[in-house]
PDB file of N, CA and C in Angstrom:
ATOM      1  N   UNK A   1      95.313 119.191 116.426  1.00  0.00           N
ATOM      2  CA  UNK A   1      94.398 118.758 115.380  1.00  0.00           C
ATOM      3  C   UNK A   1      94.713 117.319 115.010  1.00  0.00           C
ATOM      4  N   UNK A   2      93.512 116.740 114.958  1.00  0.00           N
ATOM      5  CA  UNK A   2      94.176 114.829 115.015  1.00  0.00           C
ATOM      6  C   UNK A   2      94.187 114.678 112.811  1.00  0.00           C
ATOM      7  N   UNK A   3      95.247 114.095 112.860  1.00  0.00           N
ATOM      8  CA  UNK A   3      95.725 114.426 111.088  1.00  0.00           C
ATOM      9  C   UNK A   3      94.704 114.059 110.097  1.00  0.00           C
ATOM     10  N   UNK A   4      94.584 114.034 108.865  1.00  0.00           N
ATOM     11  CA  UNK A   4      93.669 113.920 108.341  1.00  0.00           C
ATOM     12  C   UNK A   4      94.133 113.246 107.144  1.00  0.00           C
ATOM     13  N   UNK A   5      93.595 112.183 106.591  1.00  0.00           N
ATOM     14  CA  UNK A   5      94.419 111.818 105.312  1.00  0.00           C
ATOM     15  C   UNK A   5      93.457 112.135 103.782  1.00  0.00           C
ATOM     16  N   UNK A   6      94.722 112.879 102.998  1.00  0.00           N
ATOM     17  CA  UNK A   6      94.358 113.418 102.053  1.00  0.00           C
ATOM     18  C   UNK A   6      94.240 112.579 100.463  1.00  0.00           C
ATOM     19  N   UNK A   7      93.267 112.704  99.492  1.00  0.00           N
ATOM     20  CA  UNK A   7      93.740 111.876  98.379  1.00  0.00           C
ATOM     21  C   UNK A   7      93.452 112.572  97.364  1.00  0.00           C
ATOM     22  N   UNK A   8      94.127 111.708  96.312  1.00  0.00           N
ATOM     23  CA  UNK A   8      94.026 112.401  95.203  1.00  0.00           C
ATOM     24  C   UNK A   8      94.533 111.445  94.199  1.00  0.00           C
ATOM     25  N   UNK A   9      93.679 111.517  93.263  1.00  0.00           N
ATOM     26  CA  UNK A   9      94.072 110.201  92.255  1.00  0.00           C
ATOM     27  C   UNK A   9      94.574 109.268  93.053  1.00  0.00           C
ATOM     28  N   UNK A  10      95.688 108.981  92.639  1.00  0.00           N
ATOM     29  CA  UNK A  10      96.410 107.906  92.736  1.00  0.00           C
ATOM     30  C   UNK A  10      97.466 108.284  94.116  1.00  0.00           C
ATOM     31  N   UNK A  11      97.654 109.587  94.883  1.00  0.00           N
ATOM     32  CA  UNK A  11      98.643 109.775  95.445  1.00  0.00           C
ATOM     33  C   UNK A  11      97.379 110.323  96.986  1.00  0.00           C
ATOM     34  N   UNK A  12      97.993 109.748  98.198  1.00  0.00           N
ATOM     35  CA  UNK A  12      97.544 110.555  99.598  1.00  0.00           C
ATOM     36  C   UNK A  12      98.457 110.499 100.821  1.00  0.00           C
ATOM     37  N   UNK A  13      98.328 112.037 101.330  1.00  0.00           N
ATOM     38  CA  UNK A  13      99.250 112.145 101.991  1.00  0.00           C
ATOM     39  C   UNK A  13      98.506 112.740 103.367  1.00  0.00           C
ATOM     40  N   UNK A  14      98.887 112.166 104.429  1.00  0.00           N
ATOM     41  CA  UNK A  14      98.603 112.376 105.751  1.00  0.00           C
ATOM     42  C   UNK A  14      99.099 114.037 106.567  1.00  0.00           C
ATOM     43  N   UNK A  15      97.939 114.537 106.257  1.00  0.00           N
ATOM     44  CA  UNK A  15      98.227 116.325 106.972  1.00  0.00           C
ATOM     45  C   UNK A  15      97.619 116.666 108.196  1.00  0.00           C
ATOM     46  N   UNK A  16      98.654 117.255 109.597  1.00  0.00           N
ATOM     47  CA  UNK A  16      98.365 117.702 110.979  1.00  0.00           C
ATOM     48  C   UNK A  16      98.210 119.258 111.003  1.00  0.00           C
ATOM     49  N   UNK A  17      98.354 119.899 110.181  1.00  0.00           N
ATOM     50  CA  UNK A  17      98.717 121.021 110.195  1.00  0.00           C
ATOM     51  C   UNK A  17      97.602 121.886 109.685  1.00  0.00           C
ATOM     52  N   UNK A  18      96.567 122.662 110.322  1.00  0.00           N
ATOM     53  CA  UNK A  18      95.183 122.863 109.625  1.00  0.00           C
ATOM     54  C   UNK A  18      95.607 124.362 108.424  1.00  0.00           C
ATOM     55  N   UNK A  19      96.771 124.732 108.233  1.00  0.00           N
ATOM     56  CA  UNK A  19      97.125 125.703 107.774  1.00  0.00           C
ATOM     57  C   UNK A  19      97.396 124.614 106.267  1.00  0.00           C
ATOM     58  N   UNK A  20      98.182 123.582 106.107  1.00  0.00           N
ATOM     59  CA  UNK A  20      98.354 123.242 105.068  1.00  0.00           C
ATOM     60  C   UNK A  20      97.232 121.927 104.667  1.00  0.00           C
ATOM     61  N   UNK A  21      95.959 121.614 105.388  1.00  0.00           N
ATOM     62  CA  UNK A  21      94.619 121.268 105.035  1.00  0.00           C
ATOM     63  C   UNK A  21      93.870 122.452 104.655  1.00  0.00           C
ATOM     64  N   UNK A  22      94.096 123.188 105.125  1.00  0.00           N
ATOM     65  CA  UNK A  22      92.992 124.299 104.485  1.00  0.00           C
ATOM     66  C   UNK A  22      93.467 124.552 102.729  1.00  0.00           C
ATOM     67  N   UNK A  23      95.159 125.069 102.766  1.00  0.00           N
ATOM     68  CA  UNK A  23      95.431 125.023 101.498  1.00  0.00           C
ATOM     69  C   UNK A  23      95.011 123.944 100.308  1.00  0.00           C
ATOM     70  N   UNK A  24      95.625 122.900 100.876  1.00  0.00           N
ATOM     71  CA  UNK A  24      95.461 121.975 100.287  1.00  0.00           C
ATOM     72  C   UNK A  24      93.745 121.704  99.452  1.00  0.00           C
ATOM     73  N   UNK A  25      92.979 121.632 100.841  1.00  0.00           N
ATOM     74  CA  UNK A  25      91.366 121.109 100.112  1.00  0.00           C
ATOM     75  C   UNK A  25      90.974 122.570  99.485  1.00  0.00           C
ATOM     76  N   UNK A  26      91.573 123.928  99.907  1.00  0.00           N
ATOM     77  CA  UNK A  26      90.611 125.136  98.698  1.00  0.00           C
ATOM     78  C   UNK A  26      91.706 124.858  97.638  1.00  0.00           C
ATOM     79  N   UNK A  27      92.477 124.108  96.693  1.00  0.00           N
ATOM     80  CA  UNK A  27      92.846 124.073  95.884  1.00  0.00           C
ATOM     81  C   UNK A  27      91.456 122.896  95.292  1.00  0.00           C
ATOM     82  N   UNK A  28      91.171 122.383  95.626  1.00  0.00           N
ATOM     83  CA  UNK A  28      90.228 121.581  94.826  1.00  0.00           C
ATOM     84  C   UNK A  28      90.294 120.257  94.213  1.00  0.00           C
ATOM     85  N   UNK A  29      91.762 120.004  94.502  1.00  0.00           N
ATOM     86  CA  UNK A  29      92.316 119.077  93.661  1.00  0.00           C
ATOM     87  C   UNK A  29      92.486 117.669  94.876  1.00  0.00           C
ATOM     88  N   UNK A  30      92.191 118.250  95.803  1.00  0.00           N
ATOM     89  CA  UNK A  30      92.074 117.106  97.287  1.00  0.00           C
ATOM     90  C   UNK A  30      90.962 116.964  97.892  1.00  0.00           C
ATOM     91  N   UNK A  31      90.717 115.306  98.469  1.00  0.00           N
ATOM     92  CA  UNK A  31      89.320 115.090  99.253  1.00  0.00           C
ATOM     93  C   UNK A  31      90.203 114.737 100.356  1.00  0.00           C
ATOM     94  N   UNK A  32      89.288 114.662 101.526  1.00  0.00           N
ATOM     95  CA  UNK A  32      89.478 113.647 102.378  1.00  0.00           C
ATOM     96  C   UNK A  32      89.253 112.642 102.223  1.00  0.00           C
ATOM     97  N   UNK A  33      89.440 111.456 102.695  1.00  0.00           N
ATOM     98  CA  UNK A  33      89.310 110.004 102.357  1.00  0.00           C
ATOM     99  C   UNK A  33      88.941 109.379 103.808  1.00  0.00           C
ATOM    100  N   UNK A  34      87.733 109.036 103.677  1.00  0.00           N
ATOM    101  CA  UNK A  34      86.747 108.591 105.068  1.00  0.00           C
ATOM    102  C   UNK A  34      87.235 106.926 104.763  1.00  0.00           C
ATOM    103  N   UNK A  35      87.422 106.315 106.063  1.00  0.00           N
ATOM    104  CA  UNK A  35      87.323 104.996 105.917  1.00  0.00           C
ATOM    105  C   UNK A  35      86.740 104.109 106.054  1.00  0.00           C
ATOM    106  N   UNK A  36      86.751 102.835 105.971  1.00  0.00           N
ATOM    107  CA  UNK A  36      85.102 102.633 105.523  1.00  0.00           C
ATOM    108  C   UNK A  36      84.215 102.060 106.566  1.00  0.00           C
ATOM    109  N   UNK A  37      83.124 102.106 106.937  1.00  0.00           N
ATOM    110  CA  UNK A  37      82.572 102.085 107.361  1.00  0.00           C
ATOM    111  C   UNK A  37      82.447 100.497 108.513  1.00  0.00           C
ATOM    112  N   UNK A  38      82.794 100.657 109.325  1.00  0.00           N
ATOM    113  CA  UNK A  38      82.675  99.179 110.620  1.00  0.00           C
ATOM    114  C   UNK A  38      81.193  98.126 110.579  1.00  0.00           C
ATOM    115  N   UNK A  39      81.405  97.509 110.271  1.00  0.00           N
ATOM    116  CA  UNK A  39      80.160  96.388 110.147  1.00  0.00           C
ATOM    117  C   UNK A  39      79.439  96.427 111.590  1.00  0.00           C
ATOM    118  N   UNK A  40      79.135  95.468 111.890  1.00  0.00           N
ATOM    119  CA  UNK A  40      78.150  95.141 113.397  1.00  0.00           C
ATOM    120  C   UNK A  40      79.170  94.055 113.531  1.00  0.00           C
ATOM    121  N   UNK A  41      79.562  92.721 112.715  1.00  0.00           N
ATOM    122  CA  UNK A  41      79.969  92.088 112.940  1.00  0.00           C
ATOM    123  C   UNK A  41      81.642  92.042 113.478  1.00  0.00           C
ATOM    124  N   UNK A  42      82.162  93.384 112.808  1.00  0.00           N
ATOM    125  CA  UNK A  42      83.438  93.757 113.110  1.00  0.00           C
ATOM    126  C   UNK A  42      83.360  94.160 114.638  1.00  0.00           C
ATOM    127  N   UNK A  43      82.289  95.063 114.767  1.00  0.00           N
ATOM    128  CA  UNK A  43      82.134  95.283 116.406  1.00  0.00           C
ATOM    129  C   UNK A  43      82.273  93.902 117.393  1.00  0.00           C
ATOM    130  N   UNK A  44      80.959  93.520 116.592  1.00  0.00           N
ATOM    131  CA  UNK A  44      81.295  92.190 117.989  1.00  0.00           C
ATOM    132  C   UNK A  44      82.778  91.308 117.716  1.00  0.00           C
ATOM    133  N   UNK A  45      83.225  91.429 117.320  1.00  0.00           N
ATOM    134  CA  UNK A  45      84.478  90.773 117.028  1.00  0.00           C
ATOM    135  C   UNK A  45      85.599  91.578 118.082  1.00  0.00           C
ATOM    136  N   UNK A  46      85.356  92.619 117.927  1.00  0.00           N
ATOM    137  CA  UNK A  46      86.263  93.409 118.673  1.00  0.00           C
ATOM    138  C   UNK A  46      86.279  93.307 119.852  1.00  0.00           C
ATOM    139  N   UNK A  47      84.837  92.994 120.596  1.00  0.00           N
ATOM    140  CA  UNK A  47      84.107  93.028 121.659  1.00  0.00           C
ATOM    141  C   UNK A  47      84.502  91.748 122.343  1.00  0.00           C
ATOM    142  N   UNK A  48      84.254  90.752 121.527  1.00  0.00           N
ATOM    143  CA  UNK A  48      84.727  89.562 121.927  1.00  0.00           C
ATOM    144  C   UNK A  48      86.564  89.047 122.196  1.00  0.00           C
ATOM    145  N   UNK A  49      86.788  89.559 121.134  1.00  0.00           N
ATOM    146  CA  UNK A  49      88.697  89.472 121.793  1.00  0.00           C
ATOM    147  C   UNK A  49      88.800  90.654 122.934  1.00  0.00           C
ATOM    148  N   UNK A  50      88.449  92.029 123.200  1.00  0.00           N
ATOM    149  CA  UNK A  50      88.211  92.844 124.427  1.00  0.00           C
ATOM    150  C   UNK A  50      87.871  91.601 125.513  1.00  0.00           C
ATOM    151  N   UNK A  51      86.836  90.784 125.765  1.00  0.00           N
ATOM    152  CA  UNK A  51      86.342  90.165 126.687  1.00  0.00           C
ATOM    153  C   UNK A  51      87.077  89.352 126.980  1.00  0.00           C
ATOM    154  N   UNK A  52      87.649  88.300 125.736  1.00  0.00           N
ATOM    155  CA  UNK A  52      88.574  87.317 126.290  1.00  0.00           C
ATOM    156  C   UNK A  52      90.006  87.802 126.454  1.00  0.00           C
ATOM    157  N   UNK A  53      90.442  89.020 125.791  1.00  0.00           N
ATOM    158  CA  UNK A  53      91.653  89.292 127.110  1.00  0.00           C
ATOM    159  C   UNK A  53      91.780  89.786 128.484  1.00  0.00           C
ATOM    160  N   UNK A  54      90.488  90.173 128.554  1.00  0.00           N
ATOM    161  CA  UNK A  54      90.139  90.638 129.818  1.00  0.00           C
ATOM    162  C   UNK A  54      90.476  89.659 131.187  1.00  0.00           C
ATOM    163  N   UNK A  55      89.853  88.358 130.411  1.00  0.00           N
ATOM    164  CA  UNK A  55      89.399  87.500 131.051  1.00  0.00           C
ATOM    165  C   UNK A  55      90.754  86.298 130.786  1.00  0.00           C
ATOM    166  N   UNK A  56      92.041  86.701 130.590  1.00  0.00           N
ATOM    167  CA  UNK A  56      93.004  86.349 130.616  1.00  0.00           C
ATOM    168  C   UNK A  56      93.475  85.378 129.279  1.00  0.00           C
ATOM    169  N   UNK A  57      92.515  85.633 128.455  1.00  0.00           N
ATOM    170  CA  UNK A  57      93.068  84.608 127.147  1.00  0.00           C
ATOM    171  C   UNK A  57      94.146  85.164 126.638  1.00  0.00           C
ATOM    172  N   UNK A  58      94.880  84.302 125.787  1.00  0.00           N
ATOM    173  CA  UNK A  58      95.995  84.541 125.022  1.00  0.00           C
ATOM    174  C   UNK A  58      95.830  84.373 123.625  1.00  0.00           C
ATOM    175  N   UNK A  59      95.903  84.926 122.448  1.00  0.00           N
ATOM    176  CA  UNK A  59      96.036  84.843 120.946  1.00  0.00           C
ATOM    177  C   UNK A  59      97.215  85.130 120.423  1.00  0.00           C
ATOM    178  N   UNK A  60      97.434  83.916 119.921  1.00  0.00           N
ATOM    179  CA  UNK A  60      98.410  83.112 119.517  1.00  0.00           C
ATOM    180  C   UNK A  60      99.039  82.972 117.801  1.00  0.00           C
ATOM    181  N   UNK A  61      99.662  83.821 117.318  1.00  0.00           N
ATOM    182  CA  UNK A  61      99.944  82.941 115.996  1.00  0.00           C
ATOM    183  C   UNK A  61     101.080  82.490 115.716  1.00  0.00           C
ATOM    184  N   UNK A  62     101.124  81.426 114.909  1.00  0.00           N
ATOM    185  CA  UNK A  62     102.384  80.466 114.741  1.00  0.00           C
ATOM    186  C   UNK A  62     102.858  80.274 113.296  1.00  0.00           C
ATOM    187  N   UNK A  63     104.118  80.348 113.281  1.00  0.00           N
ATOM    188  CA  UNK A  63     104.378  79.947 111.594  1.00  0.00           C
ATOM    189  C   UNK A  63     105.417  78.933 111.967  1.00  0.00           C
ATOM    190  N   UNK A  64     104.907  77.712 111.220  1.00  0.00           N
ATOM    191  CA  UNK A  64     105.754  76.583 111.301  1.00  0.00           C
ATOM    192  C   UNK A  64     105.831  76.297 109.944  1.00  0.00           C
ATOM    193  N   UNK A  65     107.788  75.725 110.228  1.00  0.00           N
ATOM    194  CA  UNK A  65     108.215  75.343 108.866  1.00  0.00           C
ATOM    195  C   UNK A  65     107.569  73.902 108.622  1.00  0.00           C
ATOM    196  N   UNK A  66     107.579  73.609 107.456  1.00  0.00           N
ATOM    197  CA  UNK A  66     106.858  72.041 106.664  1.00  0.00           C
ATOM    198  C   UNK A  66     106.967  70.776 107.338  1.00  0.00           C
ATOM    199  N   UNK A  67     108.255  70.704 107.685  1.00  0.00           N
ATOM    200  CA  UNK A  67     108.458  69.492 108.481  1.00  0.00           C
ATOM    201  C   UNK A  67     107.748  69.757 109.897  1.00  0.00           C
ATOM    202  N   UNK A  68     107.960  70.721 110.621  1.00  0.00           N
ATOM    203  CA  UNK A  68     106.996  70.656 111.737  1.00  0.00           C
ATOM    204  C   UNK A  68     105.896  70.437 111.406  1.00  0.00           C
ATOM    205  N   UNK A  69     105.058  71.058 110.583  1.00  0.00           N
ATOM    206  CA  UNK A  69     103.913  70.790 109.873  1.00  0.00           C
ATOM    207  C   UNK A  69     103.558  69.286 109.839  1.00  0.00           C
ATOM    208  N   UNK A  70     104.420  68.488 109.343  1.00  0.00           N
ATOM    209  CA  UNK A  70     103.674  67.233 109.376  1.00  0.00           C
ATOM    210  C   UNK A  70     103.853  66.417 110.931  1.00  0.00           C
ATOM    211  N   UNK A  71     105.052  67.188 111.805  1.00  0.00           N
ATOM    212  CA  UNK A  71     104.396  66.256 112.922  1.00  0.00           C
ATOM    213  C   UNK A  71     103.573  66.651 113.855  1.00  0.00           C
ATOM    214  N   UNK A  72     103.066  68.180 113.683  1.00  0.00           N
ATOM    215  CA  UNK A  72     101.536  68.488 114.034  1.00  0.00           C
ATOM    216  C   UNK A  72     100.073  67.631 113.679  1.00  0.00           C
ATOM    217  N   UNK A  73     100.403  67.818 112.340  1.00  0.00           N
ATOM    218  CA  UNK A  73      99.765  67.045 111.711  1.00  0.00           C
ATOM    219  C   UNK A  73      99.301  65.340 111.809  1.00  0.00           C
ATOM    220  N   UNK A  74     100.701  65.248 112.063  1.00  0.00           N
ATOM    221  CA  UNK A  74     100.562  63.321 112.656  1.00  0.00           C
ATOM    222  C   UNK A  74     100.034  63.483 114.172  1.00  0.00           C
ATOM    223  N   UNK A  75     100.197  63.827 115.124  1.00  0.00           N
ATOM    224  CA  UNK A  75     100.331  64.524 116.294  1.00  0.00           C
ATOM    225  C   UNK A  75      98.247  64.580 116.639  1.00  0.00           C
ATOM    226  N   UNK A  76      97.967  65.300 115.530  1.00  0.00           N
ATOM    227  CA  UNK A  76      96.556  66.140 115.719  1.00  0.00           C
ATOM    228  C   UNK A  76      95.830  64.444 115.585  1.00  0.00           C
ATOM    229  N   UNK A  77      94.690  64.197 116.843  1.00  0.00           N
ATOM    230  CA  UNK A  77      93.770  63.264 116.482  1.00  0.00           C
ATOM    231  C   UNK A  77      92.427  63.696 115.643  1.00  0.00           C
ATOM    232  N   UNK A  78      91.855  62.861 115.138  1.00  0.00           N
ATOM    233  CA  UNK A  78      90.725  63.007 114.302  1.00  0.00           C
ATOM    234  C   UNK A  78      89.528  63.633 115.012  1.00  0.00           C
ATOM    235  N   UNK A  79      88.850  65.053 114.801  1.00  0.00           N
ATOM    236  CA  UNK A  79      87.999  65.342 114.933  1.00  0.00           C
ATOM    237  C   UNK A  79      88.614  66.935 116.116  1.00  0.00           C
ATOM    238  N   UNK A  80      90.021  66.709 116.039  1.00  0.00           N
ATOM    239  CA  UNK A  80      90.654  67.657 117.085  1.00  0.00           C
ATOM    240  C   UNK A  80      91.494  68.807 116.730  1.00  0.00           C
ATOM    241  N   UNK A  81      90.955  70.054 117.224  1.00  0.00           N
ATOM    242  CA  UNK A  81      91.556  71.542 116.465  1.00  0.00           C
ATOM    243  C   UNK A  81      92.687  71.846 117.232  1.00  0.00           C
ATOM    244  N   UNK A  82      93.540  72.458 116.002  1.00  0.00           N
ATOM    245  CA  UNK A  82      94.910  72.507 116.448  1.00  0.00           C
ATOM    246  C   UNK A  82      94.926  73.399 118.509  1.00  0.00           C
ATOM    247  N   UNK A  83      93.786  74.482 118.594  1.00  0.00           N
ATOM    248  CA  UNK A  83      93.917  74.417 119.775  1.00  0.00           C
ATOM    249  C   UNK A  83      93.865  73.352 120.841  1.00  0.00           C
ATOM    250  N   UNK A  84      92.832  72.588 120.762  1.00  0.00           N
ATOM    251  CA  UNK A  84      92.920  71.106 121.669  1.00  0.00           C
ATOM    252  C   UNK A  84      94.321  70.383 121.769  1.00  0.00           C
ATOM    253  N   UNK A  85      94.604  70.529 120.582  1.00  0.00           N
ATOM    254  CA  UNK A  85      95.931  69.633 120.391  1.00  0.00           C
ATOM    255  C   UNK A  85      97.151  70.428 121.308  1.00  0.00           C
ATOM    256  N   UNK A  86      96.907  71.500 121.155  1.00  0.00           N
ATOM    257  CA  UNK A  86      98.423  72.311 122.050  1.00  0.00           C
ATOM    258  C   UNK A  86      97.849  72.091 123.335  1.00  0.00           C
ATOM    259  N   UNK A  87      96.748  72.530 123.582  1.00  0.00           N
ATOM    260  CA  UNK A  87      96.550  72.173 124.872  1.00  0.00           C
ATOM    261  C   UNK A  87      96.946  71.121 125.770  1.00  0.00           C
ATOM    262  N   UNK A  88      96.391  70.139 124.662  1.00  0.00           N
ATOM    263  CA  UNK A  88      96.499  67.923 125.223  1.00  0.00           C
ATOM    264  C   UNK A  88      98.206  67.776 125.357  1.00  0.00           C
ATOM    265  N   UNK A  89      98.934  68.516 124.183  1.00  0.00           N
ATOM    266  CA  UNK A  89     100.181  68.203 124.100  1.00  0.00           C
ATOM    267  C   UNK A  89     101.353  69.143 125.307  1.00  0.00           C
ATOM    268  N   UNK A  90     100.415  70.329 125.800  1.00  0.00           N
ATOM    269  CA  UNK A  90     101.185  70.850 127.254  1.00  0.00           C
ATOM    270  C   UNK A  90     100.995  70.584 128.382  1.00  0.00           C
ATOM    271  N   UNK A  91      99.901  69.346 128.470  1.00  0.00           N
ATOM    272  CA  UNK A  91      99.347  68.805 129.973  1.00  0.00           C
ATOM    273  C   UNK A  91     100.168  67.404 129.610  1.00  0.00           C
ATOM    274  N   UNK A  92     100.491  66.679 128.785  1.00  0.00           N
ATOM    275  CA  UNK A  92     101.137  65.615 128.100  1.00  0.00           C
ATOM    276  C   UNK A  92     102.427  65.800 128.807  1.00  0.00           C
ATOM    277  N   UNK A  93     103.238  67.348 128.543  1.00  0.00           N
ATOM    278  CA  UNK A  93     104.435  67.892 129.319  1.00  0.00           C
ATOM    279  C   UNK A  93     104.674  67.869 130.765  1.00  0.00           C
ATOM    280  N   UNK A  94     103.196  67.651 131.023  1.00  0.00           N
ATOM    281  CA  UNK A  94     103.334  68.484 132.804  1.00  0.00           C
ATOM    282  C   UNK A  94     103.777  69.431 132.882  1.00  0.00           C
ATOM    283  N   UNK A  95     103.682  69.981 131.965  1.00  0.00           N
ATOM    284  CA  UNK A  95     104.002  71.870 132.570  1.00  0.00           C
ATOM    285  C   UNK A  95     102.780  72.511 132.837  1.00  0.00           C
ATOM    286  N   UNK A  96     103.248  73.203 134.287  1.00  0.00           N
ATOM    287  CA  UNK A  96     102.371  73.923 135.134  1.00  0.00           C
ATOM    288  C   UNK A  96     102.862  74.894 135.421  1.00  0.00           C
ATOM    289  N   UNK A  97     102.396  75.646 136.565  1.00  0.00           N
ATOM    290  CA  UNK A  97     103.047  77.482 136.711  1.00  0.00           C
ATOM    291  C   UNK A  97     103.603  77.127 137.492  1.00  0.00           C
TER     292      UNK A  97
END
């Protein structure tokens, strides 16, 4: 049985066991809790990172401390997103496969 999550006021607890869902919801005092509902736009979103890993992209996140920050920042030319910039700055390297 794939689990089901239970709520109640303020407290919910995740039940696999259809012996202690059954108890549970004929007491009355528990719902299930449906989640909410997927946009169109969430789809294609999904659809679209599906495609580009398919298609060998990589997604990337970075946390840089402050001082790196500003020599990204000095680094980045005008009108150019931090992807361009990693890009310009690993062909800059000559690194290749």
């Amino acid at each position: 049985m794939k689990a089901k999550l239970l709520v109640r006021k303020s407290t919910a607890h995740c039940v696999s066991s259809p012996t202690q869902l059954e108890q549970m919801l004929g007491s009355g005092d528990w719902l299930i809790a449906a989640p909410p509902a997927r946009s169109k736009s969430a789809k294609n979103m999904r659809l679209t990172r599906e495609r580009l890993r398919s298609a060998g992209w990589l997604q990337l996140d970075l946390w840089l401390p402050p001082d790196v920050i500003a020599m990204v920042k000095a680094a980045k030319l005008p009108g150019e997103n931090y992807s361009e910039l990693f890009i310009r700055l690993v062909k800059t390297l000559g690194i290749s496969d």
